[in-house]
C-alpha atoms as a PDB file:
ATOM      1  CA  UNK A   1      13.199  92.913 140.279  1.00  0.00           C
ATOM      2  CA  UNK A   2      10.884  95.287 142.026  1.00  0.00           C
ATOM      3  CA  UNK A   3      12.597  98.436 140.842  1.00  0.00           C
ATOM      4  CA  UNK A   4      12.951  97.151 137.478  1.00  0.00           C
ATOM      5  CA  UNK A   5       9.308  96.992 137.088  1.00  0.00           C
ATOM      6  CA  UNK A   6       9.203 100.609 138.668  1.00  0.00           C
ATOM      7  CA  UNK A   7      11.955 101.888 135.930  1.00  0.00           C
ATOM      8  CA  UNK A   8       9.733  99.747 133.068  1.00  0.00           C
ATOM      9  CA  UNK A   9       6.444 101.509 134.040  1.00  0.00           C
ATOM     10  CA  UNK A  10       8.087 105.289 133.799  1.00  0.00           C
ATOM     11  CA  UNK A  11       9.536 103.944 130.626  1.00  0.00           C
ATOM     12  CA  UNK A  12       6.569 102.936 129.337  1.00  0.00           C
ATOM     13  CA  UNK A  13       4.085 105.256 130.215  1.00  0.00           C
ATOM     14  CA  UNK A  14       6.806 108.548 128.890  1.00  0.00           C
ATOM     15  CA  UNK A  15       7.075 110.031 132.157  1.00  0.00           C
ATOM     16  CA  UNK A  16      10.854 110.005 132.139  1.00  0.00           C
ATOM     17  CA  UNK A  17      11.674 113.006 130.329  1.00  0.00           C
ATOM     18  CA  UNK A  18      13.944 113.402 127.499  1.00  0.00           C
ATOM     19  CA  UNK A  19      13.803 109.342 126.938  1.00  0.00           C
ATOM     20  CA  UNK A  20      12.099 107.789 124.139  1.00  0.00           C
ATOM     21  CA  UNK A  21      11.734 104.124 124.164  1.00  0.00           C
ATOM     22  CA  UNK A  22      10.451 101.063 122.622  1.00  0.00           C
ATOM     23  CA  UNK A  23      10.866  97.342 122.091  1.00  0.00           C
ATOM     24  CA  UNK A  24      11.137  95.174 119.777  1.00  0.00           C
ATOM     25  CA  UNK A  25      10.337  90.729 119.446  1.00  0.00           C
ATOM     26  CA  UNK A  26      12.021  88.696 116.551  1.00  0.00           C
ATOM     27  CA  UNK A  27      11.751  84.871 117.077  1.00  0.00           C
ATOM     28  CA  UNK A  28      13.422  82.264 117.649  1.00  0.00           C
ATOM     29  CA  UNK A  29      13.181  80.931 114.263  1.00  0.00           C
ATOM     30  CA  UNK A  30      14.497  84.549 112.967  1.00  0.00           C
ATOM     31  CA  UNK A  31      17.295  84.033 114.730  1.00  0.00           C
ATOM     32  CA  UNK A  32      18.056  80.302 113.918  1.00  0.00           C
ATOM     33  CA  UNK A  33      17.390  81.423 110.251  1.00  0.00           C
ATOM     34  CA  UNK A  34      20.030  84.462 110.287  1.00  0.00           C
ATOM     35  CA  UNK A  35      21.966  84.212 113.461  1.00  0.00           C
ATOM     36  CA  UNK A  36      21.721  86.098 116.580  1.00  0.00           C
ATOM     37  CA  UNK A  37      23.529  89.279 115.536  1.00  0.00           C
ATOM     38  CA  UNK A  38      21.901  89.790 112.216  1.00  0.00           C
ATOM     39  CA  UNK A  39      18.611  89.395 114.184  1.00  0.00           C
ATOM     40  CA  UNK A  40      19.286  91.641 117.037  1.00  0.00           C
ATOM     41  CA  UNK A  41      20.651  94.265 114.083  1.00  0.00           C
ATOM     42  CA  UNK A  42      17.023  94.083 112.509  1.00  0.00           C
ATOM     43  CA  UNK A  43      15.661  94.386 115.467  1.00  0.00           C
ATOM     44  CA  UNK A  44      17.070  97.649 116.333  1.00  0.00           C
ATOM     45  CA  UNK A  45      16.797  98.880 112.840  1.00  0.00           C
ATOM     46  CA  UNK A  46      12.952  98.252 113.470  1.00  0.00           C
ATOM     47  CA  UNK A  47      12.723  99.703 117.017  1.00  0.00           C
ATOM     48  CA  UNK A  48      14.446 103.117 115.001  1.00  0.00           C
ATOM     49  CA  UNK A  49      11.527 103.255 112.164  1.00  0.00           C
ATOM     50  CA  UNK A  50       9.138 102.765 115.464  1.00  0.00           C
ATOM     51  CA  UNK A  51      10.582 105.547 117.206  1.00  0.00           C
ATOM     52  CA  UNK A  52      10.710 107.563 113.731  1.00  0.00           C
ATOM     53  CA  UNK A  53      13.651 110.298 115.718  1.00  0.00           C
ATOM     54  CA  UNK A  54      14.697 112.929 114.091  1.00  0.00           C
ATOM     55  CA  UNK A  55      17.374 111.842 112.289  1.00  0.00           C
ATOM     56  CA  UNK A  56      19.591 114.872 112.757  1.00  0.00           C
ATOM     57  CA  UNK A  57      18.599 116.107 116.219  1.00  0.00           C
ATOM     58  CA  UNK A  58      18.685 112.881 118.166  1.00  0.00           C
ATOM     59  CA  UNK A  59      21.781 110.865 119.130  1.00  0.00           C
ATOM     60  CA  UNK A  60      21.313 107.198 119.418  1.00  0.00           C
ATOM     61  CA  UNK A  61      23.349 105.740 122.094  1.00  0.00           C
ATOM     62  CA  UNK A  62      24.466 102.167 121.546  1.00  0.00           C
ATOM     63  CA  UNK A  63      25.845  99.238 123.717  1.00  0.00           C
ATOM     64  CA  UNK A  64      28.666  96.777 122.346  1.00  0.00           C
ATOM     65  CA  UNK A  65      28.895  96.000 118.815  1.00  0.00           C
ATOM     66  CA  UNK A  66      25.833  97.453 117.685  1.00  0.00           C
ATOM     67  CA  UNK A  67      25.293 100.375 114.545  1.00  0.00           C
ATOM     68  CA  UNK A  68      22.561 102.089 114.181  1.00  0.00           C
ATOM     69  CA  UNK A  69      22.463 103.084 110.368  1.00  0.00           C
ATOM     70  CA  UNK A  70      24.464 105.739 109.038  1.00  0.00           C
ATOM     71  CA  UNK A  71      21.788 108.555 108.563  1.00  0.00           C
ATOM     72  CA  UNK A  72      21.768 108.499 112.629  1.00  0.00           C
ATOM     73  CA  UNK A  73      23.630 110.531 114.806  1.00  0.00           C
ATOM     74  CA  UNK A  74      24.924 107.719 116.740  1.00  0.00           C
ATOM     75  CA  UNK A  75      27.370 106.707 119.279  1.00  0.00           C
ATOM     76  CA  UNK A  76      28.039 102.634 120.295  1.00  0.00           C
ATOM     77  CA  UNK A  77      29.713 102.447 124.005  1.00  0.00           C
ATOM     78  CA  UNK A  78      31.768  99.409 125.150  1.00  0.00           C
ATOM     79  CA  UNK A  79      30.127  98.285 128.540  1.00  0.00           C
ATOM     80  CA  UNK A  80      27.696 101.212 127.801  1.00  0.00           C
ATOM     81  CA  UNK A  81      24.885 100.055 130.225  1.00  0.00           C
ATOM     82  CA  UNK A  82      27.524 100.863 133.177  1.00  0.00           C
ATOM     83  CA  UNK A  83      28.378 103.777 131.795  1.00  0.00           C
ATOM     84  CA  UNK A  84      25.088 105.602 130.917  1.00  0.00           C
ATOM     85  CA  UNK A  85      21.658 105.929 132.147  1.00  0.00           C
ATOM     86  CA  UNK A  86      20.116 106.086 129.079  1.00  0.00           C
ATOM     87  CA  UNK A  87      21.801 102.560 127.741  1.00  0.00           C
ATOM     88  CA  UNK A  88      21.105 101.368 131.483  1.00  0.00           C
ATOM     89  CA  UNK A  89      17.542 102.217 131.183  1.00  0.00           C
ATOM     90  CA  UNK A  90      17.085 100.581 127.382  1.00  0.00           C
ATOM     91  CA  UNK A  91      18.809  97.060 128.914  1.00  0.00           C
ATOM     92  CA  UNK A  92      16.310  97.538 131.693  1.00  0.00           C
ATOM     93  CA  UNK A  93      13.212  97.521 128.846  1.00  0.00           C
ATOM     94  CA  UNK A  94      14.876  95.203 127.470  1.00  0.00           C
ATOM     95  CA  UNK A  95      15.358  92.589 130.122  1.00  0.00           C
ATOM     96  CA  UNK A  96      11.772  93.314 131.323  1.00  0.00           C
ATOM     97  CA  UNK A  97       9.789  93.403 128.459  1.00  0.00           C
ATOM     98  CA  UNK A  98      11.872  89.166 127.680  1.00  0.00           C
ATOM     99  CA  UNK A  99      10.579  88.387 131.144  1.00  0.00           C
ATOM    100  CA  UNK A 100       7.238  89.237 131.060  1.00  0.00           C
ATOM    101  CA  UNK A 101       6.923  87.709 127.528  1.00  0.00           C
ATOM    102  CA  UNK A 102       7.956  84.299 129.539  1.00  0.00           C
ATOM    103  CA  UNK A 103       5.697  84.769 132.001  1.00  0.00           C
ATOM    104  CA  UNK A 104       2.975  85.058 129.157  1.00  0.00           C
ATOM    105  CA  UNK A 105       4.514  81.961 127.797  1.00  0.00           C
ATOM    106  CA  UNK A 106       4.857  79.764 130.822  1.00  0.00           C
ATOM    107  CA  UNK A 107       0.900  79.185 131.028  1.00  0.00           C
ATOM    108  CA  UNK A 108       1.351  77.777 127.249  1.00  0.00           C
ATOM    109  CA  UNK A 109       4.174  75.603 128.129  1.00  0.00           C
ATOM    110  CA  UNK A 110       3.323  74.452 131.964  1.00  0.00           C
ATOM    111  CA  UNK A 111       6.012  72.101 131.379  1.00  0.00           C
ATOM    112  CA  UNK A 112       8.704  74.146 130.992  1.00  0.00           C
ATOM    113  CA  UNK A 113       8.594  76.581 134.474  1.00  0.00           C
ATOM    114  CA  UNK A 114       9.083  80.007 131.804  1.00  0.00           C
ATOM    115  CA  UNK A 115       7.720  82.340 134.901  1.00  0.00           C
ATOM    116  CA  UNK A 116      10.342  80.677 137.132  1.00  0.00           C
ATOM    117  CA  UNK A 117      13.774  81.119 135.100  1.00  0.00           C
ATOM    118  CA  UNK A 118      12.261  83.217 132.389  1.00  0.00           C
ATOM    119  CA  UNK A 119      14.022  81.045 129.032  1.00  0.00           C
ATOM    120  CA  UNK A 120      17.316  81.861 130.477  1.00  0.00           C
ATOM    121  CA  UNK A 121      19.850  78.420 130.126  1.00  0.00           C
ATOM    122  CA  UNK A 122      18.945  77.608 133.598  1.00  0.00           C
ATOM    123  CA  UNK A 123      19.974  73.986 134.661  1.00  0.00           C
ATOM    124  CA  UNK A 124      15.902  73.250 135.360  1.00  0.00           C
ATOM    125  CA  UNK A 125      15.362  74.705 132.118  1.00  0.00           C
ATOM    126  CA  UNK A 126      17.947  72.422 130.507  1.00  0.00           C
ATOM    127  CA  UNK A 127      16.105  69.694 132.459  1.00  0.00           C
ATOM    128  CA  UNK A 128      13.295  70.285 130.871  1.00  0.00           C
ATOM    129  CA  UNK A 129      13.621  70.357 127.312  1.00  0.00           C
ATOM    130  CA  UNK A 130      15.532  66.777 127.644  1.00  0.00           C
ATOM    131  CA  UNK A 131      12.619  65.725 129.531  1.00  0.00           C
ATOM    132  CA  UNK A 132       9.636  66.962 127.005  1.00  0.00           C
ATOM    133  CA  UNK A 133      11.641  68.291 123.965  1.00  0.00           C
ATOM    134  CA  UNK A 134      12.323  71.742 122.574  1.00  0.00           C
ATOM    135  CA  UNK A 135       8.950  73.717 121.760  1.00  0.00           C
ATOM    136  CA  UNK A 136       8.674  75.903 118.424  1.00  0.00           C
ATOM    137  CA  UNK A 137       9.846  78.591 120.923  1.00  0.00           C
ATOM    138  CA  UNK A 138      13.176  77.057 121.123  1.00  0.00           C
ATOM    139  CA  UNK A 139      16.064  78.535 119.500  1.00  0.00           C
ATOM    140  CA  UNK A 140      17.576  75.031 117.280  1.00  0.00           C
ATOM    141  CA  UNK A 141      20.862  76.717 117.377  1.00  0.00           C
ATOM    142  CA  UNK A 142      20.666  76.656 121.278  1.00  0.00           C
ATOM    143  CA  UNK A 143      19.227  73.220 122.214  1.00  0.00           C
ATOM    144  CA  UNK A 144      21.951  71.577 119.834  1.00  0.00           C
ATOM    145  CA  UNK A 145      24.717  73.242 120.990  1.00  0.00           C
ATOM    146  CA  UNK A 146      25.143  71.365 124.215  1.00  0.00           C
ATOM    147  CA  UNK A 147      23.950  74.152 126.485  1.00  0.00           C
END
């Protein structure tokens, strides 16, 4: 965890050269509303207007499934966080940037341990939300799916 905080600061603060970054939120209710993909789709579409690249200078390297829109030079990569730094570095953001947000979160909701497993479908985190309920944090589509 250590050296993902290390990689997030350099991120953050530009001093890896070459590497633009930037992150994006879209909520729970978002999601429940339009389903994970579509969300995670926006949200990418909004982290490329926030990062306003040139649009035919700059190739956009993507992981899995996802499309950038057309107008980008763009290339999506099956597994593509093994296979490149830069898509390693973004799911590094990425899975920093969710964790801190729980920590933020876990002095709201004391009752649901958020700095411990960090909103991942942990079996305390389970636990809890039988226990005290799903929060408006809570994805619907996830608490009544059995998970």
């Amino acid at each position: 965890e250590v050296d993902r905080e290390a990689v997030f600061a350099k991120l953050e603060d530009g001093s890896l050269r070459g590497i633009q970054s930037v992150y994006t939120y879209t909520t729970s209710k978002v999601i429940d509303e339009i389903g994970i993909n579509r969300a995670i789709q926006r949200a990418l579409n909004r982290g490329l207007r926030k990062l306003q690249p040139n649009t035919s200078q700059t190739k956009v390297l993507l992981d899995g499934g996802l499309r950038a829109p057309a107008k980008y030079n763009q290339q999506t990569i099956t597994k593509g966080d093994q296979k490149r730094k830069e898509i390693s570095l973004a799911s590094v953001l990425a899975k920093v940037a969710r964790d801190n947000h729980m920590r933020r979160l876990d002095d709201k909701y004391a009752n649901f341990s958020y700095g411990q497993h960090k909103g991942y479908g942990t079996k305390q985190h389970r636990e809890n939300i039988q226990m005290y309920g799903a929060t408006n944090i809570h994805r619907r589509t996830f608490v009544t799916s059995g998970q």
